[in-house]
C-alpha atoms as a PDB file:
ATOM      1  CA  UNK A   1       6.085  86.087  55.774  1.00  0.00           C
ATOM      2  CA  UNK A   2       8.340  86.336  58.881  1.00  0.00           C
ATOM      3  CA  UNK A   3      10.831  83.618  59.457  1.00  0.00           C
ATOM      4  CA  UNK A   4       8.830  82.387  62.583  1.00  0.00           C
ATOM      5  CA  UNK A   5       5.357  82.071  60.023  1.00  0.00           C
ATOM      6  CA  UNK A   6       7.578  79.875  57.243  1.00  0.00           C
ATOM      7  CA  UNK A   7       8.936  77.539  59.863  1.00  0.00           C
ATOM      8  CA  UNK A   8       5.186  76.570  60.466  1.00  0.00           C
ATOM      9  CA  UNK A   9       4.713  76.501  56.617  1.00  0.00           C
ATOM     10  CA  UNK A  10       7.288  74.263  56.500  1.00  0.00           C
ATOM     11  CA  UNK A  11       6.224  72.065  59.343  1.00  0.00           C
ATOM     12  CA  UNK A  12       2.895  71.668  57.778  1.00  0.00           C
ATOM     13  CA  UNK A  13       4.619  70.964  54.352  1.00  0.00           C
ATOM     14  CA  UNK A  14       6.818  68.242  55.742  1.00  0.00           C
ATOM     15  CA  UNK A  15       3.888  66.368  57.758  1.00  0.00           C
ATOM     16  CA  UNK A  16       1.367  66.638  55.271  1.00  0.00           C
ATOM     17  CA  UNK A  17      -1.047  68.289  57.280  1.00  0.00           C
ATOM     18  CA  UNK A  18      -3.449  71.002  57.236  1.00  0.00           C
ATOM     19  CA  UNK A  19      -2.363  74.288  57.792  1.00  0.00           C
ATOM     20  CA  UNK A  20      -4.776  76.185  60.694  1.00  0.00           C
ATOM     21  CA  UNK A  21      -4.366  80.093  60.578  1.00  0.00           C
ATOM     22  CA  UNK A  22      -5.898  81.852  63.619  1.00  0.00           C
ATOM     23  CA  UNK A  23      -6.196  85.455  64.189  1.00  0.00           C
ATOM     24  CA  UNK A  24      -8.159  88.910  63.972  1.00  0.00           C
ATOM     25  CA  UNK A  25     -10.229  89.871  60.909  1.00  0.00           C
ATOM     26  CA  UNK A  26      -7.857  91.914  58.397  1.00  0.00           C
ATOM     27  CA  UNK A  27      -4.170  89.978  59.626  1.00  0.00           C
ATOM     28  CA  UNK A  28      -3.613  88.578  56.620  1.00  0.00           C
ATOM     29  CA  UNK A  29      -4.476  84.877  57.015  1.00  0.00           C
ATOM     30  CA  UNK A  30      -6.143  84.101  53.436  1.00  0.00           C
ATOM     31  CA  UNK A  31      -3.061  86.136  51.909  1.00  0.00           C
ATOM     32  CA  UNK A  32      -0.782  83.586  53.587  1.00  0.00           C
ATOM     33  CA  UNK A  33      -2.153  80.774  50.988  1.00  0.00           C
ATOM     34  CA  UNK A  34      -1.656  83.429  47.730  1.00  0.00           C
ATOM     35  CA  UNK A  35       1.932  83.871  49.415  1.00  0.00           C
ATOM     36  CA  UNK A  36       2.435  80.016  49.616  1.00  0.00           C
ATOM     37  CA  UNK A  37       1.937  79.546  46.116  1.00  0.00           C
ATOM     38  CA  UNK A  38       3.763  82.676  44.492  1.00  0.00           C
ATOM     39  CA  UNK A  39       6.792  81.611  46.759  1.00  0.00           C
ATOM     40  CA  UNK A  40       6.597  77.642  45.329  1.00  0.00           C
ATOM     41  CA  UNK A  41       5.179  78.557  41.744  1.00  0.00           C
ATOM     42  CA  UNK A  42       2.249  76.645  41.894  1.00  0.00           C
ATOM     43  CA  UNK A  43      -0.636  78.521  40.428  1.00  0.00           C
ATOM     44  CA  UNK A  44      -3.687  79.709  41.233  1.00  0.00           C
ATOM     45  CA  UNK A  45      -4.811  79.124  45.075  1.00  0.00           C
ATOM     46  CA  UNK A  46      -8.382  76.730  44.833  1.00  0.00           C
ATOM     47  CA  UNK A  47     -10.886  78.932  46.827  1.00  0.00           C
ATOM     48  CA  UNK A  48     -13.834  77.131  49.083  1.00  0.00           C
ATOM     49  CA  UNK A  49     -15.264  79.802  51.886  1.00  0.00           C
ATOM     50  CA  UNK A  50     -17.325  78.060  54.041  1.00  0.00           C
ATOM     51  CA  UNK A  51     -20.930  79.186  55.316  1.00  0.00           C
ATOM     52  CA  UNK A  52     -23.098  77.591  57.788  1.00  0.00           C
ATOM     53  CA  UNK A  53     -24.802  75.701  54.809  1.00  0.00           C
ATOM     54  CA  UNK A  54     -21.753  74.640  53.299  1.00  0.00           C
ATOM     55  CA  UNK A  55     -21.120  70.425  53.366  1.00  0.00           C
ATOM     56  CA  UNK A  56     -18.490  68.501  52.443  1.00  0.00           C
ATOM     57  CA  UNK A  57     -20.271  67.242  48.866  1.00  0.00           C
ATOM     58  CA  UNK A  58     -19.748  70.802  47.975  1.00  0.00           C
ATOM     59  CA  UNK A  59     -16.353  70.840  48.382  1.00  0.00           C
ATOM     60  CA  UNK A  60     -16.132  67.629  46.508  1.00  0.00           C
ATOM     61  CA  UNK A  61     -18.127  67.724  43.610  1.00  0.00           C
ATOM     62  CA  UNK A  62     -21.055  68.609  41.966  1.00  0.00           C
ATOM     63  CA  UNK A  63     -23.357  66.401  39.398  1.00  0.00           C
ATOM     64  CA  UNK A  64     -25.415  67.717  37.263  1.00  0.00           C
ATOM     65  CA  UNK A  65     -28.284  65.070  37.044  1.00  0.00           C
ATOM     66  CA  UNK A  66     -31.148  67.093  35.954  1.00  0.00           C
ATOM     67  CA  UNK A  67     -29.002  68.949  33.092  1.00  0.00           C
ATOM     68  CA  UNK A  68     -27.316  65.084  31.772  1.00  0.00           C
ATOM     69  CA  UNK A  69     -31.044  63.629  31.945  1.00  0.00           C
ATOM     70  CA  UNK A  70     -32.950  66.641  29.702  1.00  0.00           C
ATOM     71  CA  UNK A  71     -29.810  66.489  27.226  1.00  0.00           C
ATOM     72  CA  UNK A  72     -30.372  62.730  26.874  1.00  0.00           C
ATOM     73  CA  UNK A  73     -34.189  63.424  25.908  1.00  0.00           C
ATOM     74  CA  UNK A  74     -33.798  66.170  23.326  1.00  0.00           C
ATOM     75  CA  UNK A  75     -30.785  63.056  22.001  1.00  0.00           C
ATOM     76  CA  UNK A  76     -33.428  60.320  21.736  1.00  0.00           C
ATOM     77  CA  UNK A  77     -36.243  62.963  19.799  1.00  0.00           C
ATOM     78  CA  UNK A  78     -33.590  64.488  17.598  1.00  0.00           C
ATOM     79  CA  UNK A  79     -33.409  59.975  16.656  1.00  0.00           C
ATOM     80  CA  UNK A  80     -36.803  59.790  16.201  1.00  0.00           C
ATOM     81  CA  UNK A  81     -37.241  62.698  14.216  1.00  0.00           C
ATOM     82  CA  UNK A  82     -34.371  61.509  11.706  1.00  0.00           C
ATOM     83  CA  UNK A  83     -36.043  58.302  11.269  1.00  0.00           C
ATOM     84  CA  UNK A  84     -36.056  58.409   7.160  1.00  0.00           C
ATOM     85  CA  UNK A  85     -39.752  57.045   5.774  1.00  0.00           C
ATOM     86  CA  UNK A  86     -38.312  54.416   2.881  1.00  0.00           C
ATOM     87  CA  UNK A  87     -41.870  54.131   1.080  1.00  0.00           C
ATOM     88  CA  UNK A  88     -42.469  54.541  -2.579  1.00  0.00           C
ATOM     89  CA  UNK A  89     -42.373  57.746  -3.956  1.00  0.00           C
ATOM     90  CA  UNK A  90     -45.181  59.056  -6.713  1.00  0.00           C
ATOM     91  CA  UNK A  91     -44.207  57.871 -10.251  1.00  0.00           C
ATOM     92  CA  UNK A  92     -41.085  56.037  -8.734  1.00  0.00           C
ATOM     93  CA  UNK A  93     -40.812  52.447 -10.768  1.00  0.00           C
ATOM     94  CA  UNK A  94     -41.347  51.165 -14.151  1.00  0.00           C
ATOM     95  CA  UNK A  95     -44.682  52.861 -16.020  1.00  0.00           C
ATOM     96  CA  UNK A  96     -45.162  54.921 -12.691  1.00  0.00           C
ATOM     97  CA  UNK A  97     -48.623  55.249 -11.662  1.00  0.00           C
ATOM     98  CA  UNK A  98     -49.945  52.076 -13.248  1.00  0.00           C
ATOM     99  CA  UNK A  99     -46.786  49.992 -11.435  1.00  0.00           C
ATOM    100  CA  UNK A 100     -47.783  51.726  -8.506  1.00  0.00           C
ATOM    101  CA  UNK A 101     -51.254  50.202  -8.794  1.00  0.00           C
ATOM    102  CA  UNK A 102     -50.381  46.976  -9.389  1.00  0.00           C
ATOM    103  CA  UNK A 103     -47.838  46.952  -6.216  1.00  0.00           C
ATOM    104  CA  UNK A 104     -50.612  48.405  -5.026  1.00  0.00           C
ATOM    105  CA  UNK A 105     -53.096  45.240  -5.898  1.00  0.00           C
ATOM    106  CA  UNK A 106     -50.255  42.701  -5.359  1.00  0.00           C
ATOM    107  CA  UNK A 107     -49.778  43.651  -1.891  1.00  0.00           C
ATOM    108  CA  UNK A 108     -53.872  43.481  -1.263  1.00  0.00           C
ATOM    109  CA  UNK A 109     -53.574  39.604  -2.082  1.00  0.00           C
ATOM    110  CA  UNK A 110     -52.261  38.986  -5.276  1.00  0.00           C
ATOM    111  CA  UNK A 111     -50.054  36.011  -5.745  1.00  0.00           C
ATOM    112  CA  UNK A 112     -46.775  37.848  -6.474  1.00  0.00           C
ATOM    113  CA  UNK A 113     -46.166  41.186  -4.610  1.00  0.00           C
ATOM    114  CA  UNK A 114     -44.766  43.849  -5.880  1.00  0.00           C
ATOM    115  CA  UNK A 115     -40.881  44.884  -4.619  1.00  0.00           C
ATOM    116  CA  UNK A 116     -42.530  48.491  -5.129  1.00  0.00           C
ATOM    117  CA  UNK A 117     -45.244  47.796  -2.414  1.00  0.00           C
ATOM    118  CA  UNK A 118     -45.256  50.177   0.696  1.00  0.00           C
ATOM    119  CA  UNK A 119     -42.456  49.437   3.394  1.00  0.00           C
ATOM    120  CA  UNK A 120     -42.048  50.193   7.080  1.00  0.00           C
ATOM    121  CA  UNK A 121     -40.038  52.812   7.908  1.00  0.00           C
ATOM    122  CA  UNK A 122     -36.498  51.125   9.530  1.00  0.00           C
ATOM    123  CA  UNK A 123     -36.359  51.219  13.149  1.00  0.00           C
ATOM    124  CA  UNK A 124     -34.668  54.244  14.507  1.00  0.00           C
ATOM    125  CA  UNK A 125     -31.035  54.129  16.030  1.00  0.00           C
ATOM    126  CA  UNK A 126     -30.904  53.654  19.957  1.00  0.00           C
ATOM    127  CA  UNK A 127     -29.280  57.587  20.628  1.00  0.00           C
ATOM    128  CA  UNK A 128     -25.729  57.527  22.194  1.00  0.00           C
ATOM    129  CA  UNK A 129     -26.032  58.774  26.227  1.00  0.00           C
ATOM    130  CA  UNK A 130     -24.410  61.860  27.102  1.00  0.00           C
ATOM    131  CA  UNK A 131     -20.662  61.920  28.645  1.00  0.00           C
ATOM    132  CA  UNK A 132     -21.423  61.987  31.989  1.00  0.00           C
ATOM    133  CA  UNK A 133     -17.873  63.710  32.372  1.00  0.00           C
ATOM    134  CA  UNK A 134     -19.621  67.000  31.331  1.00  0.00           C
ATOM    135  CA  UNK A 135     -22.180  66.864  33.816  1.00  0.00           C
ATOM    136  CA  UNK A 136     -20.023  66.301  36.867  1.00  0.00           C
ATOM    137  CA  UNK A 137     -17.501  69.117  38.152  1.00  0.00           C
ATOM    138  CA  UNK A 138     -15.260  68.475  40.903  1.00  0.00           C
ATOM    139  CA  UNK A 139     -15.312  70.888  44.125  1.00  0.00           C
ATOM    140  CA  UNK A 140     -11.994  73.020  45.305  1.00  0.00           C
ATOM    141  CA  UNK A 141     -10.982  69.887  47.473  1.00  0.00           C
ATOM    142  CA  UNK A 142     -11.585  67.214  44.780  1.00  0.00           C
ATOM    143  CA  UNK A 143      -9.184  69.619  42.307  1.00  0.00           C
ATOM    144  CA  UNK A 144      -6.630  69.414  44.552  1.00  0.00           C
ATOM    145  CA  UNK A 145      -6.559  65.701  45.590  1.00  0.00           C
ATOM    146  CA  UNK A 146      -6.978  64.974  41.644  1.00  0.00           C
ATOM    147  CA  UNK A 147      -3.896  67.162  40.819  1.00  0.00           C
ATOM    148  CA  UNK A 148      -1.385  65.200  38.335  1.00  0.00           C
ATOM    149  CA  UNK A 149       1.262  67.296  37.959  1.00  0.00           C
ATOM    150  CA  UNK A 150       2.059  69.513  41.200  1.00  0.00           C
ATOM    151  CA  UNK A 151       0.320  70.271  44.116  1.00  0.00           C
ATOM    152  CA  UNK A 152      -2.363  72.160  44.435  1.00  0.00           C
ATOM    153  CA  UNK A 153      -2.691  74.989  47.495  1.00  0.00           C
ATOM    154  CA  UNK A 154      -6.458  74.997  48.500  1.00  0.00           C
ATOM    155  CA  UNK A 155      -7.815  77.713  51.047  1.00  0.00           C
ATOM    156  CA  UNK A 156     -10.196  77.133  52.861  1.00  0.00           C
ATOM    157  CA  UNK A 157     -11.659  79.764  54.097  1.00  0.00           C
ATOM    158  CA  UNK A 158     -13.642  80.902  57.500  1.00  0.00           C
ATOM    159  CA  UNK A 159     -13.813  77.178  58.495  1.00  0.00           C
ATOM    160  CA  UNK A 160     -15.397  78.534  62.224  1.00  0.00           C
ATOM    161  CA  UNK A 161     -18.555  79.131  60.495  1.00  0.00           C
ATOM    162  CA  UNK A 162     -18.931  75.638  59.111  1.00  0.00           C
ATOM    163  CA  UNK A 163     -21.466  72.913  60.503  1.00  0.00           C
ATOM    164  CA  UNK A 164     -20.282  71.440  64.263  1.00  0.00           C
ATOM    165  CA  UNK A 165     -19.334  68.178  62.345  1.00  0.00           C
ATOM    166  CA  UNK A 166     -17.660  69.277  58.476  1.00  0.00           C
ATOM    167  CA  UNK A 167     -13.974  70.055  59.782  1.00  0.00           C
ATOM    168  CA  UNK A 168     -13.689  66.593  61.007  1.00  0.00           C
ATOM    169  CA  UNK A 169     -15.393  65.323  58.368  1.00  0.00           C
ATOM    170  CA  UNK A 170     -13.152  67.223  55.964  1.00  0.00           C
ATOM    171  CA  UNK A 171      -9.688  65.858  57.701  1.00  0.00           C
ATOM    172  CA  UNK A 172     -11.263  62.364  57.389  1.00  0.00           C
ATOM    173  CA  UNK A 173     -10.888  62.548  53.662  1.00  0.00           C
ATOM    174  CA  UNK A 174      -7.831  64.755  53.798  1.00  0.00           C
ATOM    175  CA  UNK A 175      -6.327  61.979  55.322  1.00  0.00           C
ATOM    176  CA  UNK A 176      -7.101  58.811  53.015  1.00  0.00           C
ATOM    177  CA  UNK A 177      -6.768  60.867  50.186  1.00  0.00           C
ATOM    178  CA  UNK A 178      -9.078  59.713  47.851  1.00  0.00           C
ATOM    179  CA  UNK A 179     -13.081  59.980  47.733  1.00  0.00           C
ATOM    180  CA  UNK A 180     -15.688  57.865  45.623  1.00  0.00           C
ATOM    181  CA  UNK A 181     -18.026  59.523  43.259  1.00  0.00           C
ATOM    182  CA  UNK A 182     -20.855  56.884  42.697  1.00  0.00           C
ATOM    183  CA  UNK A 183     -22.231  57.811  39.624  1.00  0.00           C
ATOM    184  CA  UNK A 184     -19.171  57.380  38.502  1.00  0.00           C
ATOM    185  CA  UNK A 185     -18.427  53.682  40.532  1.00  0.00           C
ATOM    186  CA  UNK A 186     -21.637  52.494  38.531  1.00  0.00           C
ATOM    187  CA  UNK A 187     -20.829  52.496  35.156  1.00  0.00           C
ATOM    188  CA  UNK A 188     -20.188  49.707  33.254  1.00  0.00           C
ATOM    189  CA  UNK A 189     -16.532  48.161  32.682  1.00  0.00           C
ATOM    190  CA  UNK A 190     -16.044  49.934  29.172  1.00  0.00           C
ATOM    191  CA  UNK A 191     -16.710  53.162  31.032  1.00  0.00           C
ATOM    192  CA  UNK A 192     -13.979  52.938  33.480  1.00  0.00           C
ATOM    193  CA  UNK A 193     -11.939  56.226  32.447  1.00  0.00           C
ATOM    194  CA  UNK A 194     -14.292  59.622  32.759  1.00  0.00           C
ATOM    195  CA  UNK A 195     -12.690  62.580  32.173  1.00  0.00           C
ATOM    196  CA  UNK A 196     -14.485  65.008  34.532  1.00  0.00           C
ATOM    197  CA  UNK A 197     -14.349  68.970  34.967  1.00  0.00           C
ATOM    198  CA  UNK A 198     -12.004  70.591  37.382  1.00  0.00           C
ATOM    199  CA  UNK A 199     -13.199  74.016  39.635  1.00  0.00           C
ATOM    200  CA  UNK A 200     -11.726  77.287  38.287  1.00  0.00           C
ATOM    201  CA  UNK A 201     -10.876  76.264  34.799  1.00  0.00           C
ATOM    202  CA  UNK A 202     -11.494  74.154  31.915  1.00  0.00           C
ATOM    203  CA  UNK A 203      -9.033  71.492  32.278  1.00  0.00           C
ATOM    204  CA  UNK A 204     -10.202  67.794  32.884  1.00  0.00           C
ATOM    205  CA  UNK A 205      -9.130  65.151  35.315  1.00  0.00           C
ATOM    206  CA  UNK A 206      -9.817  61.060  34.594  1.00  0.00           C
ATOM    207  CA  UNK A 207     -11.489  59.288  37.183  1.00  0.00           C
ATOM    208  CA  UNK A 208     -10.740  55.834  37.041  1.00  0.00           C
ATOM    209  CA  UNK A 209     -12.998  53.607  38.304  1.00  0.00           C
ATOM    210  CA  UNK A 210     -15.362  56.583  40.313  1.00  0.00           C
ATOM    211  CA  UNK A 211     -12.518  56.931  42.646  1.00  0.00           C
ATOM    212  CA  UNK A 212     -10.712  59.945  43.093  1.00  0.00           C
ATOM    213  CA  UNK A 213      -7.226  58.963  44.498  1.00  0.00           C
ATOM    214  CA  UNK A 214      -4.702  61.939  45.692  1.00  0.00           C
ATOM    215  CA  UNK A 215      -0.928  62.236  43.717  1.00  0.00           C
ATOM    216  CA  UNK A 216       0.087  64.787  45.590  1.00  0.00           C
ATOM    217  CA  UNK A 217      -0.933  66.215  48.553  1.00  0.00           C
ATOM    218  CA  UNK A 218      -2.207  69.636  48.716  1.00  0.00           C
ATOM    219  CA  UNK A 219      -1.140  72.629  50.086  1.00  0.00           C
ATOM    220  CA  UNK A 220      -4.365  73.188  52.687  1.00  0.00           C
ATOM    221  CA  UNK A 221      -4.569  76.254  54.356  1.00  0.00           C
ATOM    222  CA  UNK A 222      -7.937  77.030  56.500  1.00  0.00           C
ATOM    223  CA  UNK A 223      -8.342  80.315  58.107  1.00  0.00           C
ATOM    224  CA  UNK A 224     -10.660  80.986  61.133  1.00  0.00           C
ATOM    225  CA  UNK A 225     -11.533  84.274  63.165  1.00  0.00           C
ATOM    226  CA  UNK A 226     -12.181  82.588  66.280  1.00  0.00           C
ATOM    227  CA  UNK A 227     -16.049  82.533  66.135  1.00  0.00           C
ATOM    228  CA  UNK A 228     -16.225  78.692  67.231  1.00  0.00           C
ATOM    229  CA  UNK A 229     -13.067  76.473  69.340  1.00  0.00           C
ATOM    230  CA  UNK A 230     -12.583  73.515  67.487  1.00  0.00           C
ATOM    231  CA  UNK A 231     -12.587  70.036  68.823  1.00  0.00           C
ATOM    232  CA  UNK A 232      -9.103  68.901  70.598  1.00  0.00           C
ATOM    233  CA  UNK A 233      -9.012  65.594  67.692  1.00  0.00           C
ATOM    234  CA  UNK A 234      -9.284  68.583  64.877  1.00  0.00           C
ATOM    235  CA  UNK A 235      -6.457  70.018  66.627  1.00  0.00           C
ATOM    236  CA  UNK A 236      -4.318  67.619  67.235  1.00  0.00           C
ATOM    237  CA  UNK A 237      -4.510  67.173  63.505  1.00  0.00           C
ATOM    238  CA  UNK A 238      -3.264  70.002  62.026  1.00  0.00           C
ATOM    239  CA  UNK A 239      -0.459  72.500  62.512  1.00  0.00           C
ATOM    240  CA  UNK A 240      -1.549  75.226  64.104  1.00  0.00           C
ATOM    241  CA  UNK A 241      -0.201  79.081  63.069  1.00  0.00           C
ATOM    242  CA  UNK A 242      -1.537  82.529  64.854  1.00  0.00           C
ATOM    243  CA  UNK A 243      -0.617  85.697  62.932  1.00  0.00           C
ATOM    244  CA  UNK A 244      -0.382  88.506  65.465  1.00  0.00           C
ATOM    245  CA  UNK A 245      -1.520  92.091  64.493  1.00  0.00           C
ATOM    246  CA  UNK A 246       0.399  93.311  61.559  1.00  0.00           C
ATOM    247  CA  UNK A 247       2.793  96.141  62.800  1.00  0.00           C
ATOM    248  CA  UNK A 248       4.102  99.074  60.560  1.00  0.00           C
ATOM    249  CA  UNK A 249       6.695  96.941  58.562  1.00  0.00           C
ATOM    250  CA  UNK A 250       4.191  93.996  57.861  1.00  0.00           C
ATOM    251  CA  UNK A 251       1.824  96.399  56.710  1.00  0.00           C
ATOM    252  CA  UNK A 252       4.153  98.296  54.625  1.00  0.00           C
ATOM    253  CA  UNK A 253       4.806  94.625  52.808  1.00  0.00           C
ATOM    254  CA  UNK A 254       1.139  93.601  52.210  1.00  0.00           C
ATOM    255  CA  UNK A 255       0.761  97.429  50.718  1.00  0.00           C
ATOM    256  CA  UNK A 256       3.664  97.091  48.569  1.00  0.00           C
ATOM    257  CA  UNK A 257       2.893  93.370  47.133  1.00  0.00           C
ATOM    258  CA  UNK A 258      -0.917  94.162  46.607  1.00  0.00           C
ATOM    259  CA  UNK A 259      -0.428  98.420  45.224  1.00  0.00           C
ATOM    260  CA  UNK A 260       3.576  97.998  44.347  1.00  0.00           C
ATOM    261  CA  UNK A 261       5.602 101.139  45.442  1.00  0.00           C
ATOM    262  CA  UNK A 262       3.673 103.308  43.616  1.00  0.00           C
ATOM    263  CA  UNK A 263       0.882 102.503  46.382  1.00  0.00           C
ATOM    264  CA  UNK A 264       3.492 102.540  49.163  1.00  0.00           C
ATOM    265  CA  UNK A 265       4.355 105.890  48.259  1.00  0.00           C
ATOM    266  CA  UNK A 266       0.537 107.321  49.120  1.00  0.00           C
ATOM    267  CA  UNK A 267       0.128 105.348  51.881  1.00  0.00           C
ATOM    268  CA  UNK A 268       2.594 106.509  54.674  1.00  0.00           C
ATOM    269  CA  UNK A 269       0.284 109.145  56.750  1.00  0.00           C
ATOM    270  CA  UNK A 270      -3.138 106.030  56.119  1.00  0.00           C
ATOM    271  CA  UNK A 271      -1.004 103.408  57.450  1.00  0.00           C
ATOM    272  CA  UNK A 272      -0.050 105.975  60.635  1.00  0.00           C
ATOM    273  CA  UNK A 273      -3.893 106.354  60.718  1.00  0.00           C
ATOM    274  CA  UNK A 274      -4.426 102.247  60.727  1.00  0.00           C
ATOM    275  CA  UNK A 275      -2.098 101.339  63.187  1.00  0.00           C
ATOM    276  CA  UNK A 276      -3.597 104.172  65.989  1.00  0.00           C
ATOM    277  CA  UNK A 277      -7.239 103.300  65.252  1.00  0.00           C
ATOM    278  CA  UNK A 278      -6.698  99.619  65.560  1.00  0.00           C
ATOM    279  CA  UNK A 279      -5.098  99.577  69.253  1.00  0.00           C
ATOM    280  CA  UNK A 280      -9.021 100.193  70.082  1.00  0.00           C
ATOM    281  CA  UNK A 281     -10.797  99.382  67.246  1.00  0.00           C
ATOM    282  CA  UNK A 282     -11.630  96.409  65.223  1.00  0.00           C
ATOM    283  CA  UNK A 283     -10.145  97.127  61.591  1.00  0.00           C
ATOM    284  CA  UNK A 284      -9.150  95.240  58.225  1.00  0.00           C
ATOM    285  CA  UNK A 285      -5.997  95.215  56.335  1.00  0.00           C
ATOM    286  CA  UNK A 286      -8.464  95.129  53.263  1.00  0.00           C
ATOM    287  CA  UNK A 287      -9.904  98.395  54.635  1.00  0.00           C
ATOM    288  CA  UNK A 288      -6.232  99.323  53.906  1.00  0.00           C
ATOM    289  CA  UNK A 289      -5.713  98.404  51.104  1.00  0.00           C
ATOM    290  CA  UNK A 290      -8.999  99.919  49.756  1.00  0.00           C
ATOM    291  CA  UNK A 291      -8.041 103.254  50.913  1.00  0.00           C
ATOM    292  CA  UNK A 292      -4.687 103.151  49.359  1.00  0.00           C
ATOM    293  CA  UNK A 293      -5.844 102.175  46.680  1.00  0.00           C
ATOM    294  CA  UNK A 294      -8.696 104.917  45.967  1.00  0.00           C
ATOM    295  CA  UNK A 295      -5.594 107.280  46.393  1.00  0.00           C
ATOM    296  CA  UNK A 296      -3.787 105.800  43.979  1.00  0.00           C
ATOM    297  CA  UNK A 297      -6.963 106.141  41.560  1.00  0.00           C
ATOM    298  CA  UNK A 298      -7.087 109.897  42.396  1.00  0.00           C
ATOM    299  CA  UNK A 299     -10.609 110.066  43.699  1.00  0.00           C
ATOM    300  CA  UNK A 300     -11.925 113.111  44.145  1.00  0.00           C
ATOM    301  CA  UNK A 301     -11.573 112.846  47.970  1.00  0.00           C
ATOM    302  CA  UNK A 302     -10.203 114.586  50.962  1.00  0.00           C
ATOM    303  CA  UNK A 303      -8.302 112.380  53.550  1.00  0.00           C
ATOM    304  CA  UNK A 304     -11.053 112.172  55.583  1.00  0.00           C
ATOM    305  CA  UNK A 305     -13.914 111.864  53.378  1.00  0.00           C
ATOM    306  CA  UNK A 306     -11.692 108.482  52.504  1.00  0.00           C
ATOM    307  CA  UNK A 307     -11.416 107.478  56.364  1.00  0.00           C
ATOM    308  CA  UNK A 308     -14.939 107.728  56.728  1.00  0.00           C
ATOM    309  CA  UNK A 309     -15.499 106.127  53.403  1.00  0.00           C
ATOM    310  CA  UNK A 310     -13.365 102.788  53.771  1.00  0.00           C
ATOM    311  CA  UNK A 311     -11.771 103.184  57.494  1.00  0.00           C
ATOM    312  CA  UNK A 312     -15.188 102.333  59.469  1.00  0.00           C
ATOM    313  CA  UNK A 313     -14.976 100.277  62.571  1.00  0.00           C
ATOM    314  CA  UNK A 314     -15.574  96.355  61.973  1.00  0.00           C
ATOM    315  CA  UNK A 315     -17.231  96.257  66.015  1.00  0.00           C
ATOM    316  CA  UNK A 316     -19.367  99.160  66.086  1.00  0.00           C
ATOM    317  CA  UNK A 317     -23.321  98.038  66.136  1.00  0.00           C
ATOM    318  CA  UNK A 318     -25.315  99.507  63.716  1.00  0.00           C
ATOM    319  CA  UNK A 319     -28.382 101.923  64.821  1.00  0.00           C
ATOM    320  CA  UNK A 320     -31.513 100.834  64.204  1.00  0.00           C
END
């Protein structure tokens, strides 16, 4: 990052707010949240790339009703089937057939039945419920705000091809902080504490009381290619960055921290290549990268078999 790109960072970082990264296809905006998080040691970035299906619940969390309800079922037949008949057994008790017969007589009627006469089999145990903490996983945003330790950096990505009303919807609950999960909210007092599933890993994070309540804020970056103009109140709400076309030097770096120097080496006369084709064409850093990177492999390629292969124009319409 340039020093102009970490003053905006910063901004962002001081304010609390959302982090908006504009620009053309291949500049490097969902790199900038990787880079955020190598530079402050915080782990692994949460991912959520938005479609035009994609809603808010998914970012949040996910409950898996159907899966909780057929667990408790095969629970409460594994209690019936356990159910232990306590009946007398052939030959069991003094003289064994003939006491048998007269328990047998005693409990028809007789004045003094038998303690060997036939008994009920005991009722069986109510089955325990599932945890409903293994049935409900938390979305990329409901990681982040549940975070304990250290901020979390969340991208989220291609936000321009979400619904007209999710990125409002999604700095609404950026900015309380917390969310309610209401399976959760209804459980009884002793049930309070749920330790619930987190996205990208197997840790757990305890929901108290079915609200989710944010520690410490995360790191949000959201990237858009200027498909969509966003409302002026989303604006006003976020700090706003534009990454200009990478030159030679910027692309040099991204080569060099995705391929190290041994993929800056091969990539001199590709990045030459790059630079000339994108004044009038619409390219990718990836496409880049995935040149350079063949190269490095040694595929069995010429230079341009590779520029053909990888180096296509994003713009051009396909024939049909």
């Amino acid at each position: 990052m340039g020093h102009d790109e970490i003053a905006v960072v910063n901004a962002a970082l001081h304010l609390h707010r959302p982090l908006l990264v504009t620009g053309r296809p291949g500049t490097g905006k969902s790199e900038l949240a990787h880079a955020i998080a190598r530079e402050l040691h915080l782990g692994s970035v949460l991912r959520w790339s938005v479609n035009s299906r994609a809603t808010l619940a998914d970012a949040l969390y996910r409950y898996d009703a159907v899966g909780r309800l057929r667990e408790a079922s095969l629970r409460r037949e594994r209690a019936r089937s356990t159910a232990v008949w306590s009946g007398p057994r052939r030959g069991n008790g003094p003289r064994g057939k003939g006491a048998s017969a007269r328990a047998l007589r005693g409990a028809q009627g007789g004045a003094h039945p038998s303690p060997y006469a036939a008994r009920r089999p005991p009722m069986a145990q109510p089955a325990a419920e599932p945890d409903i903490g293994q049935y409900l996983r938390l979305g990329p945003l409901g990681t982040a705000l549940a975070a304990a330790h250290r901020p979390r950096v969340l991208l989220i990505d291609e936000l321009d091809k979400a619904d007209i009303d999710l990125p409002n919807d999604l700095l609404v609950v950026l900015e309380e902080g917390r969310f309610e999960i209401p399976e959760l909210a209804r459980l009884p007092e002793q049930q309070q504490d749920v330790d619930v599933m987190v996205s990208g890993g197997r840790e757990r994070a305890r929901v108290r009381r079915g609200v989710v309540s944010c520690t410490h804020f995360p790191i949000v970056v959201m990237t858009s290619n200027g498909e969509r103009d966003f409302s002026p109140a989303f604006l006003r709400r976020c700090v706003r960055l534009d990454l200009p076309d990478p030159d030679a030097d910027r692309l040099r770096d991204i080569v060099r921290g995705s391929l190290g120097e041994a993929g800056l080496a091969q990539a001199d006369d590709l990045i030459e290549t790059f630079l000339r084709r994108s004044a009038t064409e619409t390219l990718a850093t990836d496409q880049l990268l995935a040149a350079v990177h063949l190269r490095l492999a040694g595929a069995d390629m010429s230079r341009d078999q590779l520029l053909a292969a990888v180096l296509h124009r994003l713009d051009e319409t396909l024939p049909t």
